[in-house]
C-alpha atoms as a PDB file:
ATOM      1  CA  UNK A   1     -99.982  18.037 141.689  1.00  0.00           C
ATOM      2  CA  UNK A   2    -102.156  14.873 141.574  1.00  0.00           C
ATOM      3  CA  UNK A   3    -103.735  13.130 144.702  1.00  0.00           C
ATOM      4  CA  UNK A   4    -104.433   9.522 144.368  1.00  0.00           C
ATOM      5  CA  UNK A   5    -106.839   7.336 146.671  1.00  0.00           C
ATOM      6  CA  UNK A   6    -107.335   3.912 146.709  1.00  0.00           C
ATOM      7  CA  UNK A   7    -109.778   1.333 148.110  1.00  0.00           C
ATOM      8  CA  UNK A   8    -109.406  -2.530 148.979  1.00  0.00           C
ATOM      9  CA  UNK A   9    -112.565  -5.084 148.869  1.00  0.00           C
ATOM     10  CA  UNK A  10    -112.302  -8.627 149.229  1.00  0.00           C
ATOM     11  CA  UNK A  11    -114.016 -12.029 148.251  1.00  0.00           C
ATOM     12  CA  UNK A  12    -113.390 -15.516 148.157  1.00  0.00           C
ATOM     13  CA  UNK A  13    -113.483 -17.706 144.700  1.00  0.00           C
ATOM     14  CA  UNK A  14    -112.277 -20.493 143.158  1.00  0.00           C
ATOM     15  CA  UNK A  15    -110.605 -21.019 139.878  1.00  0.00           C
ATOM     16  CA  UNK A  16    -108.230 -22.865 137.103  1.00  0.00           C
ATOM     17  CA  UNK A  17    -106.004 -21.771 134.980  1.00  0.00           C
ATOM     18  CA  UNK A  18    -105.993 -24.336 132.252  1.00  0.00           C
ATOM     19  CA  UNK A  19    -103.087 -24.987 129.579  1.00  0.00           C
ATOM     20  CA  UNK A  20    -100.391 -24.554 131.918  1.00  0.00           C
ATOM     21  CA  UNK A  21     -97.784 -27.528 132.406  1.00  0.00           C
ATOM     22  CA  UNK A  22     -98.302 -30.940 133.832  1.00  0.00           C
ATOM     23  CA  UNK A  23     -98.473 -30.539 137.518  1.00  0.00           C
ATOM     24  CA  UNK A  24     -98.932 -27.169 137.787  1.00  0.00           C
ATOM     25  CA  UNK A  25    -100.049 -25.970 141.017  1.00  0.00           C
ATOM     26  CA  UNK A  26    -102.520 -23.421 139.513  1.00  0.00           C
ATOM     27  CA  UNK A  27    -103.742 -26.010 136.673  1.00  0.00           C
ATOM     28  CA  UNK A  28    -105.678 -27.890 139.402  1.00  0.00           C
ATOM     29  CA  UNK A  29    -108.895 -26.662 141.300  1.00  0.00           C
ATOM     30  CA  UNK A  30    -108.385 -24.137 143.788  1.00  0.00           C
ATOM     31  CA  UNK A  31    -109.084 -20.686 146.163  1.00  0.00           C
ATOM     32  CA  UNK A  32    -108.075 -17.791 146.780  1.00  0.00           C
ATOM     33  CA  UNK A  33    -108.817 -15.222 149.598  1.00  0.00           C
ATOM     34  CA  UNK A  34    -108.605 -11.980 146.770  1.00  0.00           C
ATOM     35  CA  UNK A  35    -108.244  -8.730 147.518  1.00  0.00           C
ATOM     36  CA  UNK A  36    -108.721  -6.024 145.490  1.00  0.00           C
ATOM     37  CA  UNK A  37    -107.658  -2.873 145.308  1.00  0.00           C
ATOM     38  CA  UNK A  38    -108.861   0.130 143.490  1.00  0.00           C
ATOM     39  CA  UNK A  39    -106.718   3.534 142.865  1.00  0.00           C
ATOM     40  CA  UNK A  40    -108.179   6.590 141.598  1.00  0.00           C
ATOM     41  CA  UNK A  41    -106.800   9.864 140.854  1.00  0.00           C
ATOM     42  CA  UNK A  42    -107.261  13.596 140.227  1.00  0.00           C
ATOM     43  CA  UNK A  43    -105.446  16.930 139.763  1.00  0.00           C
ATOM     44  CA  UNK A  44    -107.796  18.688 141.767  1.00  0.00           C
ATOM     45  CA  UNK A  45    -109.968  18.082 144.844  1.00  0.00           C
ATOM     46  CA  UNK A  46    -113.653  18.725 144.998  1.00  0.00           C
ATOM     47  CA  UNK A  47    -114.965  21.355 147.454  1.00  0.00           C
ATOM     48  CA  UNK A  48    -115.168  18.579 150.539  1.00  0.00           C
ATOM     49  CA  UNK A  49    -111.402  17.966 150.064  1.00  0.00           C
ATOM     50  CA  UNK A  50    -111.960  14.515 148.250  1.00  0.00           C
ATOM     51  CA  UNK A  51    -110.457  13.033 145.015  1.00  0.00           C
ATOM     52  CA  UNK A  52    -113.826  10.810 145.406  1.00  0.00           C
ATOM     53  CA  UNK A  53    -116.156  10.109 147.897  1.00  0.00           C
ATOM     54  CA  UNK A  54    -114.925   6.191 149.365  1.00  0.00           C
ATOM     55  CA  UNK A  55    -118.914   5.711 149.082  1.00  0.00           C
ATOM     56  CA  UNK A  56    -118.922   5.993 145.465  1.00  0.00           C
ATOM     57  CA  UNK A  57    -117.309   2.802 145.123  1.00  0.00           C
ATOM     58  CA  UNK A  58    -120.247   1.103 146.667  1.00  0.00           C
ATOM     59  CA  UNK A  59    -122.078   0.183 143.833  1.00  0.00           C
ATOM     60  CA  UNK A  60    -118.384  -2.090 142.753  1.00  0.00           C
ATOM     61  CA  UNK A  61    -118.377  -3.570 145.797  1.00  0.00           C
ATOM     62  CA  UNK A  62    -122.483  -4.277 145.449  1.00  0.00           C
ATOM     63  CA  UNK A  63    -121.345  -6.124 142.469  1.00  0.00           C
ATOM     64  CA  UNK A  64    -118.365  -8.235 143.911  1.00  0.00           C
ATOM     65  CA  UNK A  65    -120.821  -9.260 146.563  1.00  0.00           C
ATOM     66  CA  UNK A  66    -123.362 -10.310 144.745  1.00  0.00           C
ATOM     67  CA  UNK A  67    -121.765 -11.800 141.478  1.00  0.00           C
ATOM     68  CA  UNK A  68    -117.855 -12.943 142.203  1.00  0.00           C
ATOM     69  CA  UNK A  69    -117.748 -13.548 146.066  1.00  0.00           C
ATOM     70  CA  UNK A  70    -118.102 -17.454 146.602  1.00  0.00           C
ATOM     71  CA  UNK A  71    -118.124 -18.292 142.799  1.00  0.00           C
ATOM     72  CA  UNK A  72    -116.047 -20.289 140.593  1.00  0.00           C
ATOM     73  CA  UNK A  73    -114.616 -17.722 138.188  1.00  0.00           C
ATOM     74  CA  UNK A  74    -114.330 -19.361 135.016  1.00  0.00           C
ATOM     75  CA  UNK A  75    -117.783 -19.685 135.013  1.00  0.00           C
ATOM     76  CA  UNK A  76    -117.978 -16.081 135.274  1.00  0.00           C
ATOM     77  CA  UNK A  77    -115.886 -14.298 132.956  1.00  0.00           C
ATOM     78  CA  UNK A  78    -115.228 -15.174 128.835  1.00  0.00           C
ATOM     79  CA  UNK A  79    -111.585 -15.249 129.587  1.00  0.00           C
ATOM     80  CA  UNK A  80    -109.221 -17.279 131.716  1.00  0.00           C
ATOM     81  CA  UNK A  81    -109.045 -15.892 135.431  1.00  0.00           C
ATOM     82  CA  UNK A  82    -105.352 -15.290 136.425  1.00  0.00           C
ATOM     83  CA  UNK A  83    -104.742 -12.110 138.321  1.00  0.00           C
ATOM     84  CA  UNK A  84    -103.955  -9.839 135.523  1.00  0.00           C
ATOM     85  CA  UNK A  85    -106.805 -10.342 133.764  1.00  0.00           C
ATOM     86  CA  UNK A  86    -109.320  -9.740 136.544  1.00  0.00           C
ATOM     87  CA  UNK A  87    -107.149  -6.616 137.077  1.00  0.00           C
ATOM     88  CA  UNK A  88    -108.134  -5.308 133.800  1.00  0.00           C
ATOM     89  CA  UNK A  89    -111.363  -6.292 133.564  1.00  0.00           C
ATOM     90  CA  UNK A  90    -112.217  -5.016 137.503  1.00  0.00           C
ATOM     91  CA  UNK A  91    -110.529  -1.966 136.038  1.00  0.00           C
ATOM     92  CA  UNK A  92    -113.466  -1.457 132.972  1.00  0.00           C
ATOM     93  CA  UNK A  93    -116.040  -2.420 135.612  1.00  0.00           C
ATOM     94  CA  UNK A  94    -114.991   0.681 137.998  1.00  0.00           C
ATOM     95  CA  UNK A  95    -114.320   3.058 135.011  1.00  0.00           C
ATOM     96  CA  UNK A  96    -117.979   2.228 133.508  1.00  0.00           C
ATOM     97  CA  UNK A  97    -118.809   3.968 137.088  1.00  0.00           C
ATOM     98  CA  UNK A  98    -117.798   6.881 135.403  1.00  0.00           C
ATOM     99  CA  UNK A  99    -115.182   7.507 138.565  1.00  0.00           C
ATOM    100  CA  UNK A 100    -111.432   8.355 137.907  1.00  0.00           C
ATOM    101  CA  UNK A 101    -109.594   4.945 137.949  1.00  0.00           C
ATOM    102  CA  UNK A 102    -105.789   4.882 136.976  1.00  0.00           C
ATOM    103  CA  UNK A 103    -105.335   1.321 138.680  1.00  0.00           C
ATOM    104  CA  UNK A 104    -106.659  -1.736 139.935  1.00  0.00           C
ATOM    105  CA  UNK A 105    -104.743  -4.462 141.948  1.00  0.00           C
ATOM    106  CA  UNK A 106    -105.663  -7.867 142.781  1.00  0.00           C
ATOM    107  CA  UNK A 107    -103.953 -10.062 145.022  1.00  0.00           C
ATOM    108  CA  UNK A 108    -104.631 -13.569 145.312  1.00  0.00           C
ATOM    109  CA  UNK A 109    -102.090 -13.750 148.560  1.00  0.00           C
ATOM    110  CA  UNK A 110    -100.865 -11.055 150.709  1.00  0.00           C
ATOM    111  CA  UNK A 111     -97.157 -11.644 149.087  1.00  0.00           C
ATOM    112  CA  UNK A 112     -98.509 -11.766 145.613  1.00  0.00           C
ATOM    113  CA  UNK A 113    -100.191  -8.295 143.297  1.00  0.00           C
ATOM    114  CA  UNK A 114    -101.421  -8.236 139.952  1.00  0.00           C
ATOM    115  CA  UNK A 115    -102.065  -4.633 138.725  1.00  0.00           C
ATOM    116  CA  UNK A 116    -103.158  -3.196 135.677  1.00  0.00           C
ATOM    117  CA  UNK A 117    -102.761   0.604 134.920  1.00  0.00           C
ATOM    118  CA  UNK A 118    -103.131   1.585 130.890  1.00  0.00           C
ATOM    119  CA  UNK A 119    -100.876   3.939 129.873  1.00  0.00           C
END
């Protein structure tokens, strides 16, 4: 049996995803409202009934805060910022947390969801 858990934060940022076709909606300047969601996992529970404390996540969203909310993200990150690849970077960023991860989901609207989830 395995119980999963998951966790959504949120923060605004703009971005541009270049080399994509003339006219391209996403090849111009723009924002997103992003939500992110973290899933972690475990076989077993720990003696208060938790996969993880929610509060151990804090120190993620202490980061999100402070470095990604209100930025432009290709000045953040070495790679180009669509959806996926914040996925799997947010995803290294939680693991080096040392918590169980298995996912992470961003969402740049509520009707769209990037995940990544290694195998």
């Amino acid at each position: 049996m395995t119980w999963e858990i998951a966790k959504r934060f949120e923060f605004s940022a703009s971005h541009v995803l270049n080399g994509l076709p003339p006219g391209h909606q996403c090849g111009r300047l723009h924002g997103h409202n992003y939500a992110v969601e973290v899933c972690l996992a475990s076989d077993r529970l720990d003696d208060y009934g938790f996969v993880v404390d929610y509060g151990e996540l804090g120190q993620f969203k202490k980061w999100l805060d402070a470095e990604v909310d209100h930025r432009h993200l290709n000045d953040l990150f070495p790679f180009q910022p669509s959806a996926e690849l914040l996925a799997g970077w947010f995803f290294e960023r939680v693991r080096e947390l040392d918590l169980p991860v298995v996912a992470v989901r961003v969402m740049e609207t509520p009707k769209t969801v990037a995940e990544f989830r290694p195998r």
